[in-house]
C-alpha atoms as a PDB file:
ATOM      1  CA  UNK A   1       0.000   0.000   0.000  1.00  0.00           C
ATOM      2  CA  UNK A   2       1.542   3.470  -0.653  1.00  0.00           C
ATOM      3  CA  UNK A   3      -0.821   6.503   0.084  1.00  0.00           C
ATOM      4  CA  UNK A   4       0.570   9.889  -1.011  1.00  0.00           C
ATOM      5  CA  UNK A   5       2.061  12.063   1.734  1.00  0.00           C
ATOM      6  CA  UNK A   6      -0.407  14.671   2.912  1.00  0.00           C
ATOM      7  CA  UNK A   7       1.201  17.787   3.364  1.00  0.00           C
ATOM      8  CA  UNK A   8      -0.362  20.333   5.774  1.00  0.00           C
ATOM      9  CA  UNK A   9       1.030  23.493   4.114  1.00  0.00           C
ATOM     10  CA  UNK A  10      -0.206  22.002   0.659  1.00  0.00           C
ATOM     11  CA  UNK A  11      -4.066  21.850   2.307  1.00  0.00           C
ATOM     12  CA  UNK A  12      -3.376  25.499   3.472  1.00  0.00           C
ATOM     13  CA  UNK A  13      -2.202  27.057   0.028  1.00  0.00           C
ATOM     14  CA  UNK A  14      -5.118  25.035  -1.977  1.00  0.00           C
ATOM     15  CA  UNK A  15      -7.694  27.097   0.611  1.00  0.00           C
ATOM     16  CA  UNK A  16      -8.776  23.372   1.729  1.00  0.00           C
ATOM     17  CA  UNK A  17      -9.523  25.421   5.292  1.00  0.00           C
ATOM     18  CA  UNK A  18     -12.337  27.793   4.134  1.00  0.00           C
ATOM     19  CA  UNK A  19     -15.552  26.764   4.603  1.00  0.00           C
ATOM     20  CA  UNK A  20     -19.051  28.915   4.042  1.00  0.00           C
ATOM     21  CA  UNK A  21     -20.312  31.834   5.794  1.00  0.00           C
ATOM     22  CA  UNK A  22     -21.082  30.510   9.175  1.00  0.00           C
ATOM     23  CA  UNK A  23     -25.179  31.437   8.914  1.00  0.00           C
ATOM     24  CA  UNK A  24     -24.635  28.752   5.895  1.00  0.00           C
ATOM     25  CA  UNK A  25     -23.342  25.832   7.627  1.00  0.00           C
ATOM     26  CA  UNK A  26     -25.091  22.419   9.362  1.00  0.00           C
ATOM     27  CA  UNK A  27     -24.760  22.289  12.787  1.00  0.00           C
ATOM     28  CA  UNK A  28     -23.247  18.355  12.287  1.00  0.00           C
ATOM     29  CA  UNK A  29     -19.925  19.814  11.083  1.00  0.00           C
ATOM     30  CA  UNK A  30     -19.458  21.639  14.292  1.00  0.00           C
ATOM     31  CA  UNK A  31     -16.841  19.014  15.407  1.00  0.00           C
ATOM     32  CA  UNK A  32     -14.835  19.849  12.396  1.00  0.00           C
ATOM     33  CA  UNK A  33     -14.672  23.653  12.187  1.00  0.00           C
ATOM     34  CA  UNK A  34     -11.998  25.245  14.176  1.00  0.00           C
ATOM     35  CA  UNK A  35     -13.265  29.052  14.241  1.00  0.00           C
ATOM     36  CA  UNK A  36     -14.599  31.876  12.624  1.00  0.00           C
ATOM     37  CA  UNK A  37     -13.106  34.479  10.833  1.00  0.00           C
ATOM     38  CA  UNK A  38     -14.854  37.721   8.998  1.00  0.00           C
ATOM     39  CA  UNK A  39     -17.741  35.264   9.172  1.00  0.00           C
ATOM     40  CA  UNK A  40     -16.298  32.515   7.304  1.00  0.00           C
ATOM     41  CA  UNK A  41     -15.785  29.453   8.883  1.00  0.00           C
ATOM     42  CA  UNK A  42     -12.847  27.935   9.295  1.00  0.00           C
ATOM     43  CA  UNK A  43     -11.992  24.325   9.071  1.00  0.00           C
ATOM     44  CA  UNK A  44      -9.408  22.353  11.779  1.00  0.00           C
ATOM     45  CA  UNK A  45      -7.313  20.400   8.621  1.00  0.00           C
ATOM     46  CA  UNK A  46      -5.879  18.226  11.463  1.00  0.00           C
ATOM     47  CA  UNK A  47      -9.028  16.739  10.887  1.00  0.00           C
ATOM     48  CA  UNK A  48      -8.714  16.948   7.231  1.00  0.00           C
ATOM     49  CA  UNK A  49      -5.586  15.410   6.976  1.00  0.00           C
ATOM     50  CA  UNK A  50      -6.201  11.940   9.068  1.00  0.00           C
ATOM     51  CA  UNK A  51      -9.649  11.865   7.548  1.00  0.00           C
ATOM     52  CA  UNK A  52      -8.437  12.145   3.734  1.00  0.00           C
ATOM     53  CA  UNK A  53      -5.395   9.509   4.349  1.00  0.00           C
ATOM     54  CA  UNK A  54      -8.288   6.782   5.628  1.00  0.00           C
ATOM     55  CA  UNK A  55     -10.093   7.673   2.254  1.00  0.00           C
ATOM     56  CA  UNK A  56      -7.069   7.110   0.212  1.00  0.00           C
ATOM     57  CA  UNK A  57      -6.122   4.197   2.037  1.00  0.00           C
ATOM     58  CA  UNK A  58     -10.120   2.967   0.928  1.00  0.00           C
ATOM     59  CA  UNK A  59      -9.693   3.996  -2.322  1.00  0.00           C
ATOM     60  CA  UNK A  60      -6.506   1.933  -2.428  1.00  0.00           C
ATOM     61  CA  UNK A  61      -8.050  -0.832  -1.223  1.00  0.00           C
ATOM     62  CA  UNK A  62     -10.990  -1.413  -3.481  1.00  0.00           C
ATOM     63  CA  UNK A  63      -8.476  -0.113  -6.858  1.00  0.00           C
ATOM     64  CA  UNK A  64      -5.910  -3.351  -5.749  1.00  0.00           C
ATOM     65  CA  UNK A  65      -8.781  -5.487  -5.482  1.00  0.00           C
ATOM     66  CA  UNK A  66     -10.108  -4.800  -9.119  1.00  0.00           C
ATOM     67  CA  UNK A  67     -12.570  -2.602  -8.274  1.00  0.00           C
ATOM     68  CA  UNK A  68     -14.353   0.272  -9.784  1.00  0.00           C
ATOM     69  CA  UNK A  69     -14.907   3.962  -8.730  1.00  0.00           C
ATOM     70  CA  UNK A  70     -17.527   6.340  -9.865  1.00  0.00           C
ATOM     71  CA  UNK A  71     -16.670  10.078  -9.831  1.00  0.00           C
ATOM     72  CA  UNK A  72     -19.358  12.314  -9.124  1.00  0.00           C
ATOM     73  CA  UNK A  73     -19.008  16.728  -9.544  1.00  0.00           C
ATOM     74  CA  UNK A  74     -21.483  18.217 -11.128  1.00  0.00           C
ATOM     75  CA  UNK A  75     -20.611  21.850 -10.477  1.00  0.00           C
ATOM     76  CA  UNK A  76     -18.710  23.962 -13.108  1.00  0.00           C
ATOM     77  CA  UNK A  77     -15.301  24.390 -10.946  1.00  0.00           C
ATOM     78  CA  UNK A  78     -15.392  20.202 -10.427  1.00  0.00           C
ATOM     79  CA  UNK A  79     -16.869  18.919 -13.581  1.00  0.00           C
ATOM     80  CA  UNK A  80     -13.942  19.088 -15.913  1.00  0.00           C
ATOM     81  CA  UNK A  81     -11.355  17.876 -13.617  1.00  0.00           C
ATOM     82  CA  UNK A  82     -13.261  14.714 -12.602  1.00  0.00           C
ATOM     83  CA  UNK A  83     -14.009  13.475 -15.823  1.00  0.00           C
ATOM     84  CA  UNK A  84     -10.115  13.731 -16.487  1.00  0.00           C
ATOM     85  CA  UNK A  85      -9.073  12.109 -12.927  1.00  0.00           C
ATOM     86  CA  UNK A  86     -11.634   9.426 -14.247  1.00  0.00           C
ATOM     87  CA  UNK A  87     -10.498   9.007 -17.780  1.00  0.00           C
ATOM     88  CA  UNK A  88      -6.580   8.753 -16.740  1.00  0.00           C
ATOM     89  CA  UNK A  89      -7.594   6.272 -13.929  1.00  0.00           C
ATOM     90  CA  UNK A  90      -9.711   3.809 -15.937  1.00  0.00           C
ATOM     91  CA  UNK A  91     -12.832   5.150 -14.059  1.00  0.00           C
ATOM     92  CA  UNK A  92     -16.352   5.907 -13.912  1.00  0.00           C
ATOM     93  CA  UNK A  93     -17.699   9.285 -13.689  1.00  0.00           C
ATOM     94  CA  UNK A  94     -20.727  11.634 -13.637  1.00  0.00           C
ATOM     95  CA  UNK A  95     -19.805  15.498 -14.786  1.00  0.00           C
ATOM     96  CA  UNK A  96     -22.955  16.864 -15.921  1.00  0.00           C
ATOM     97  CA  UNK A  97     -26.252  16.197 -14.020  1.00  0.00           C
ATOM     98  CA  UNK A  98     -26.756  13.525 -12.069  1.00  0.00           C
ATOM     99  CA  UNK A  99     -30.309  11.263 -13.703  1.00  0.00           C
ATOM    100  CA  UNK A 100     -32.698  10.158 -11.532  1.00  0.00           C
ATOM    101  CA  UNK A 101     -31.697   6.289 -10.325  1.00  0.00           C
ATOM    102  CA  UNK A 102     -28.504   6.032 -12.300  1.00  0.00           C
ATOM    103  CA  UNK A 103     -27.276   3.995  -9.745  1.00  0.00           C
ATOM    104  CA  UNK A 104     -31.271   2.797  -8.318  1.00  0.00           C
ATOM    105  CA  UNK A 105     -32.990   2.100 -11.948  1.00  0.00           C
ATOM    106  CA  UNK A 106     -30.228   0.619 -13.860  1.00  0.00           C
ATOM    107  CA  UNK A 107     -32.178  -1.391 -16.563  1.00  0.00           C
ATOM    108  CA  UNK A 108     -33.346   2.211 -17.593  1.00  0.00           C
ATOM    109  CA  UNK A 109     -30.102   3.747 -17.758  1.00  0.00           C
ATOM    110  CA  UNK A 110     -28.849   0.947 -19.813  1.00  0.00           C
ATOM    111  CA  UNK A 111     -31.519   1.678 -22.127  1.00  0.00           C
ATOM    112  CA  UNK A 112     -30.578   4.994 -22.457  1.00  0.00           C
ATOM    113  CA  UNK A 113     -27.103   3.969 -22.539  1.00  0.00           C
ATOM    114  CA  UNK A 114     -27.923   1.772 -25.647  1.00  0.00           C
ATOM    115  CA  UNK A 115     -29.967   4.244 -27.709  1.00  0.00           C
ATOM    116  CA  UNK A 116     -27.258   7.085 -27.396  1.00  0.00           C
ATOM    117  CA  UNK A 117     -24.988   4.199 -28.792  1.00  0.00           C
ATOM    118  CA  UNK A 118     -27.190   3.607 -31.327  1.00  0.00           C
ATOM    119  CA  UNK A 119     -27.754   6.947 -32.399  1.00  0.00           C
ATOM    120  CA  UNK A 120     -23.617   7.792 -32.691  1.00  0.00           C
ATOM    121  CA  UNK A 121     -23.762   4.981 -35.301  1.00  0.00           C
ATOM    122  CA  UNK A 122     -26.591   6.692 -37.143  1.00  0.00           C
ATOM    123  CA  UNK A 123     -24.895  10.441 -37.237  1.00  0.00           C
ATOM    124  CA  UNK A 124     -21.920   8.611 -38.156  1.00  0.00           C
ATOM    125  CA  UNK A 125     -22.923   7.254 -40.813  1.00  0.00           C
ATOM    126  CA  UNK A 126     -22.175   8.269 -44.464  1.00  0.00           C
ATOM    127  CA  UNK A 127     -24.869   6.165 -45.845  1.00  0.00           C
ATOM    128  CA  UNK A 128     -27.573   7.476 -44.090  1.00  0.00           C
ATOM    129  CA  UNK A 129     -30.662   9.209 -46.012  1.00  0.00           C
ATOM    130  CA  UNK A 130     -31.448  11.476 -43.330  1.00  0.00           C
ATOM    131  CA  UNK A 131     -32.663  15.025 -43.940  1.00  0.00           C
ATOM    132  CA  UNK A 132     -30.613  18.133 -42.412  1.00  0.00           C
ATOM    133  CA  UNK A 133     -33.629  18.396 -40.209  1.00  0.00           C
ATOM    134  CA  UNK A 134     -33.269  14.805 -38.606  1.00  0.00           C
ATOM    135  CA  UNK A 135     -29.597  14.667 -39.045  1.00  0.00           C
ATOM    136  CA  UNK A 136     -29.650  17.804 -36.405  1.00  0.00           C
ATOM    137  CA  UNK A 137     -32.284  16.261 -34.190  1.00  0.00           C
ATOM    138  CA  UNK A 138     -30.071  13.127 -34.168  1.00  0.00           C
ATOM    139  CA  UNK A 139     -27.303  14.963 -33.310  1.00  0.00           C
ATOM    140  CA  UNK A 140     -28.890  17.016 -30.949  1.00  0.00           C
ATOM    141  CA  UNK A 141     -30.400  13.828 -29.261  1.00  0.00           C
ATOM    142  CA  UNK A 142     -27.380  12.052 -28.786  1.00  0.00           C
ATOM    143  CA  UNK A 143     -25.386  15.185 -27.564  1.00  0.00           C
ATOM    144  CA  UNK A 144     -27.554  15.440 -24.509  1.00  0.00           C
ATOM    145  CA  UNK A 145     -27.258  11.748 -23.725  1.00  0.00           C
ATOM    146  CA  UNK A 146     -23.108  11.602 -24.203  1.00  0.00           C
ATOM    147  CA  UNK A 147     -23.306  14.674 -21.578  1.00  0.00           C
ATOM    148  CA  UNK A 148     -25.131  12.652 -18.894  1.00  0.00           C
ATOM    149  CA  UNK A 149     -23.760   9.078 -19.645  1.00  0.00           C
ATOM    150  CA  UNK A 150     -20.561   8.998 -22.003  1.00  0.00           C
ATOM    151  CA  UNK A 151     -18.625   8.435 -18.083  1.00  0.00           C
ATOM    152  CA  UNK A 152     -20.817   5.245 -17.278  1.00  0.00           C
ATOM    153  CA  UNK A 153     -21.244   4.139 -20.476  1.00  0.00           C
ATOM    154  CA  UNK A 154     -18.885   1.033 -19.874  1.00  0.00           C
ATOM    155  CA  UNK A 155     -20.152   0.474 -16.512  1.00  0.00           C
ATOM    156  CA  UNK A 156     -21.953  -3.120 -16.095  1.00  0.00           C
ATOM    157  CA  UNK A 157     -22.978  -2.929 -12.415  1.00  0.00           C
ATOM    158  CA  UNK A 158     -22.750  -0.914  -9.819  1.00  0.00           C
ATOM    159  CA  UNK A 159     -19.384   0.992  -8.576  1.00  0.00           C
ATOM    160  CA  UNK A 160     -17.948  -0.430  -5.329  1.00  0.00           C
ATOM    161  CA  UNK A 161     -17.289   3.158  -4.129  1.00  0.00           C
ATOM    162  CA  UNK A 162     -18.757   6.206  -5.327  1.00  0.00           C
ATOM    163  CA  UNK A 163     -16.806   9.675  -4.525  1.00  0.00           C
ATOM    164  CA  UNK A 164     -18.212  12.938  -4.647  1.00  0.00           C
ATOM    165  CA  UNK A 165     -17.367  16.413  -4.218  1.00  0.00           C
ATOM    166  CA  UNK A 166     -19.845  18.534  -2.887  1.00  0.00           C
ATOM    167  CA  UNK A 167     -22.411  15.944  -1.009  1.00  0.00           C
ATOM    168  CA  UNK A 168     -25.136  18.896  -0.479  1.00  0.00           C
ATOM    169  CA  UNK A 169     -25.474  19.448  -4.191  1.00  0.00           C
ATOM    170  CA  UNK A 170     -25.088  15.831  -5.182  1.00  0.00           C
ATOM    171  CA  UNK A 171     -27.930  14.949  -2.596  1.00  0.00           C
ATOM    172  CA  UNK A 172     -29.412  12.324  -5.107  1.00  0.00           C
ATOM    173  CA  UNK A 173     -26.273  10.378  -5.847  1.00  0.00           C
ATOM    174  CA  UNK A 174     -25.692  10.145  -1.784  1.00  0.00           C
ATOM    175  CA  UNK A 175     -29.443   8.951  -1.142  1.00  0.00           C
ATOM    176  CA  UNK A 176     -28.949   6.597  -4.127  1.00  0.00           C
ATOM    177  CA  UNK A 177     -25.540   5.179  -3.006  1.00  0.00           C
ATOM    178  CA  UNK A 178     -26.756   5.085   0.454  1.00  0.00           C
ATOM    179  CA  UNK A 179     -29.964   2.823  -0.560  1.00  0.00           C
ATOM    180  CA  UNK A 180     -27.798   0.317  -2.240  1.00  0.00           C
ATOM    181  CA  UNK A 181     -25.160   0.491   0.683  1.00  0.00           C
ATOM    182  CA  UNK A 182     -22.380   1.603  -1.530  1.00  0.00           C
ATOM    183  CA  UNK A 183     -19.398   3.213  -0.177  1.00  0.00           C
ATOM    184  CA  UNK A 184     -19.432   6.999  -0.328  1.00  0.00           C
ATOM    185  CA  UNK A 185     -16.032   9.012  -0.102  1.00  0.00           C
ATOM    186  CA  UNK A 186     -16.929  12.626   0.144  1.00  0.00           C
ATOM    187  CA  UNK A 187     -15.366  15.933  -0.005  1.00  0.00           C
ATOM    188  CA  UNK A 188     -17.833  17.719   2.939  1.00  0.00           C
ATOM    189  CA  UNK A 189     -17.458  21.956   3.503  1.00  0.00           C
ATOM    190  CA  UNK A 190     -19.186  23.412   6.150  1.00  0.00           C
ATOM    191  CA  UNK A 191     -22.563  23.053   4.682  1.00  0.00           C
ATOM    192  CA  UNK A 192     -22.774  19.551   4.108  1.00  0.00           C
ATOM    193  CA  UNK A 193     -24.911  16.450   6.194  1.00  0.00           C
ATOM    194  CA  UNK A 194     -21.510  14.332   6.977  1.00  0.00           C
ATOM    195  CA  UNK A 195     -23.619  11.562   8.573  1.00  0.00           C
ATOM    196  CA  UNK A 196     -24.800  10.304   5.178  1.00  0.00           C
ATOM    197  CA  UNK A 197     -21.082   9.765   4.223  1.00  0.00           C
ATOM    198  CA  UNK A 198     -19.063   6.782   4.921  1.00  0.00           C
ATOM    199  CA  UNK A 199     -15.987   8.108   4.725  1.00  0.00           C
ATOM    200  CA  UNK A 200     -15.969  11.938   4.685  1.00  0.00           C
ATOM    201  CA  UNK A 201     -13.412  14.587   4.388  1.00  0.00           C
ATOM    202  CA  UNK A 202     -13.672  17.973   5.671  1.00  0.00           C
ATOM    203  CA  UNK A 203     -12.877  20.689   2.950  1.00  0.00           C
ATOM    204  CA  UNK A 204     -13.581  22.814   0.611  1.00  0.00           C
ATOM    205  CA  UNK A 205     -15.786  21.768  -2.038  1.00  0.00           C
ATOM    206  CA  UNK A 206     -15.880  24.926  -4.305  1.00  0.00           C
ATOM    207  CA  UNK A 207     -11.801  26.269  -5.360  1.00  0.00           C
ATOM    208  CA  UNK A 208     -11.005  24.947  -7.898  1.00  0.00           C
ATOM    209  CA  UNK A 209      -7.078  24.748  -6.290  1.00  0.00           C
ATOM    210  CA  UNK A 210      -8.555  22.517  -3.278  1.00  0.00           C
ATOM    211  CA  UNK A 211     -10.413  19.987  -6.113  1.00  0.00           C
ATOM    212  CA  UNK A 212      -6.980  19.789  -8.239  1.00  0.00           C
ATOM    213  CA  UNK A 213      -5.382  18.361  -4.838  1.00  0.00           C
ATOM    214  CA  UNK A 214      -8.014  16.351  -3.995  1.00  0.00           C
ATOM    215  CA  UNK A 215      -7.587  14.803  -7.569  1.00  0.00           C
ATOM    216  CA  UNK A 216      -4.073  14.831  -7.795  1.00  0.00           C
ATOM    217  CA  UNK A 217      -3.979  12.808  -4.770  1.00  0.00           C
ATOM    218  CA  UNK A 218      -6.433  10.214  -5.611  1.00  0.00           C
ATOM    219  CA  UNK A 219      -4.566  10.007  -9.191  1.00  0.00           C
ATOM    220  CA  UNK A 220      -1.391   9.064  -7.318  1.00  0.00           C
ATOM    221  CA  UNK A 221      -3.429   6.620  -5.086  1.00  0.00           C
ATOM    222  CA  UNK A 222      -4.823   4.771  -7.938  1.00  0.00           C
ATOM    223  CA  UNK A 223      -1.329   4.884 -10.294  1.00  0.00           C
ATOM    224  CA  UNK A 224       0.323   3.687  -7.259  1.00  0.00           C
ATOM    225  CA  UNK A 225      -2.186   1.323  -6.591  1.00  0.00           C
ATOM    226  CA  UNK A 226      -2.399  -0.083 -10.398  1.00  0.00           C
ATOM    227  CA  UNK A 227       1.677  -0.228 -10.129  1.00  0.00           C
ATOM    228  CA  UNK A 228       1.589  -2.861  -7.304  1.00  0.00           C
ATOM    229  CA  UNK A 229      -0.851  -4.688  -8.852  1.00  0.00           C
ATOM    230  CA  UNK A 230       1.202  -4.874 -12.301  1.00  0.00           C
ATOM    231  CA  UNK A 231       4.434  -5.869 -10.441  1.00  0.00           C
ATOM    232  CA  UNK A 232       2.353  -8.937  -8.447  1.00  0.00           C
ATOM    233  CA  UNK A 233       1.251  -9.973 -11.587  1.00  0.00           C
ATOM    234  CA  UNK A 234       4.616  -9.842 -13.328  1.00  0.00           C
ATOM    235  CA  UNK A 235       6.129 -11.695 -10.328  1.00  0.00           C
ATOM    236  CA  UNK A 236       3.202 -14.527 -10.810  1.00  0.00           C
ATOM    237  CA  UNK A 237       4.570 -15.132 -14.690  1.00  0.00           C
ATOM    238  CA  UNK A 238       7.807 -14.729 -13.902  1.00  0.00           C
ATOM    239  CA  UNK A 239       7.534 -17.680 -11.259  1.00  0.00           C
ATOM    240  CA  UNK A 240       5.175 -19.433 -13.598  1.00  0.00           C
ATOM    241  CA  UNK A 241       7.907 -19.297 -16.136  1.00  0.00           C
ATOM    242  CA  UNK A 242      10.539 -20.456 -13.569  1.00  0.00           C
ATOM    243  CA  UNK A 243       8.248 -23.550 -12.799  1.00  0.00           C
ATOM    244  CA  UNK A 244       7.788 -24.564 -16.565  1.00  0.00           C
ATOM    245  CA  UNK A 245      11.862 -24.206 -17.378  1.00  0.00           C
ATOM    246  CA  UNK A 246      12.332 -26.506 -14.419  1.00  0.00           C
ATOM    247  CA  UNK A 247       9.590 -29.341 -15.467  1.00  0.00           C
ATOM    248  CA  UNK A 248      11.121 -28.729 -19.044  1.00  0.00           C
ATOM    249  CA  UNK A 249      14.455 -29.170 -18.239  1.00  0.00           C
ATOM    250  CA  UNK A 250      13.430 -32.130 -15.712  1.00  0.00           C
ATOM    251  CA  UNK A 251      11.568 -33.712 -18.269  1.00  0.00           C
ATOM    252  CA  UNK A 252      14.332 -33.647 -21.143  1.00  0.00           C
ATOM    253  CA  UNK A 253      17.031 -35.063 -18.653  1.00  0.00           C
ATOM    254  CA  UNK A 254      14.408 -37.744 -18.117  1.00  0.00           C
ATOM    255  CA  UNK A 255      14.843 -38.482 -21.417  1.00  0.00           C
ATOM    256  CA  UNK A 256      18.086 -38.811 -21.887  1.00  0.00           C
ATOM    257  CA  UNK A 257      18.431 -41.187 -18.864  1.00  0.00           C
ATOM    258  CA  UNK A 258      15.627 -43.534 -20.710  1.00  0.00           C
ATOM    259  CA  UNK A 259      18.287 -43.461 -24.109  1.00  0.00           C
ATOM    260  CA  UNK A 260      21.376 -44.318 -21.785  1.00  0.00           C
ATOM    261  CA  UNK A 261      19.556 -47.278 -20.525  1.00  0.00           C
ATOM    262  CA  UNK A 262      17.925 -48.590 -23.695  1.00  0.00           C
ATOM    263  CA  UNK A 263      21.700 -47.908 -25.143  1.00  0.00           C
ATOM    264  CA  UNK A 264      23.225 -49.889 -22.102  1.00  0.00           C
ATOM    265  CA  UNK A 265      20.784 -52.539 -22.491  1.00  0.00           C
ATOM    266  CA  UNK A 266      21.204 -53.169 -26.356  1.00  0.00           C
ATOM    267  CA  UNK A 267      25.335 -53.098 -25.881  1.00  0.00           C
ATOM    268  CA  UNK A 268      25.106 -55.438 -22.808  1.00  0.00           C
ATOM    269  CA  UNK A 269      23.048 -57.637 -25.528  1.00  0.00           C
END
């Protein structure tokens, strides 16, 4: 296992400690708020910093085991950065608005999955003897769907941890996760229900600077992670390989002792 170093002074410069304006805050972050200052809350990153190295360490975990993640930021500072943390992991993600029971109604999604599929093959196709008209409704059809499902289009079954930045906004994903008992990672500010999360981190959920650490730290997790699991398998083949030289060679010299004796036996004749 090898979780990224966490560095205090990092969380400090990516504003990681700024929550909301304290008349916007839930009174269940209380234990994680150290003060207030010009009436912005501030939050305690000791917190922060044994809180986030547990979620890497889960992350981790469920990556070296095979398993899948699905990103979730919907918010314009979040959404871009995701989808990229997700595409140069090998993940799932959600950038643009989260569908009713994408994780709760998945024989529906998959429909919808299917038909925008279906409708890239029409657009695409120089054969076709669609009109301008329907050629842009096409287009236009399967534009919407690549925005709300090109991240899960792969996905087969459910994610065995879901992450997501900004829990308040993303209330549906959490209530969906939390109905099928999936794990939830989650980036919580000061505003947020951290009850509903399994494993939640106190932070800010809206500079852009604290969502490129968050990322860049779960990136490293995961590359890390992917890493080990690439040298395990290596060392598997390699002593796979090892085994099969041996039976080869044991096997040939077995041979060779079975013409010495059949030799031996036809002289002695």
């Amino acid at each position: 296992m090898t979780i990224p170093n966490i560095n205090l002074k990092e969380l400090v410069e990516a504003g990681v400690h700024f929550g909301h304006k304290s008349q916007r805050w839930n009174p269940k972050m209380l234990k994680y708020i150290h003060s207030t200052k010009e009436n912005i809350h501030i939050i305690n990153l000791n917190y922060t910093v044994q809180m986030l190295s547990e979620a890497l360490k889960v992350i981790d975990d469920v990556v070296s085991k095979g398993g899948k993640i699905l990103f979730v930021a919907t918010k314009k500072q979040a959404a871009g950065k995701i989808a990229t943390l997700a595409k140069e992991t090998n993940q799932f993600y959600v950038n643009h608005r989260w569908l009713g029971g994408m994780l709760t109604n998945w024989s529906t999604i998959t429909k919808s999955i299917k038909k925008m599929k279906e409708l890239e093959v029409l657009k695409s196709n120089p054969d076709n003897e669609f009109t301008k008209k329907e050629i842009l409704k096409i287009t236009n059809q399967h534009e919407k769907l690549v925005k709300s499902l090109s991240g899960i289009s792969e996905m087969k079954k459910s994610p065995d941890l879901v992450f997501i930045i900004d829990t308040k906004l993303e209330h549906i994903a959490v209530s969906e996760a939390n109905l099928l008992n999936l794990p939830i990672v989650g980036i919580v500010d000061t505003n947020c229900d951290p009850d509903k999360i399994d494993y939640p981190i106190p932070g800010n959920d809206d500079s852009r600077r604290s969502i490129d650490l968050y990322c860049s730290l779960i990136k490293e997790t995961i590359n890390a992670s992917n890493k080990e699991i690439d040298f395990e398998i290596n060392s598997e083949n390699y002593k796979e390989d090892i085994i099969k030289s041996d039976l080869k060679d044991n096997g040939d010299n077995s041979n060779n002792n079975d013409v010495s004796i059949s030799e031996d036996s036809k002289n002695d004749g």
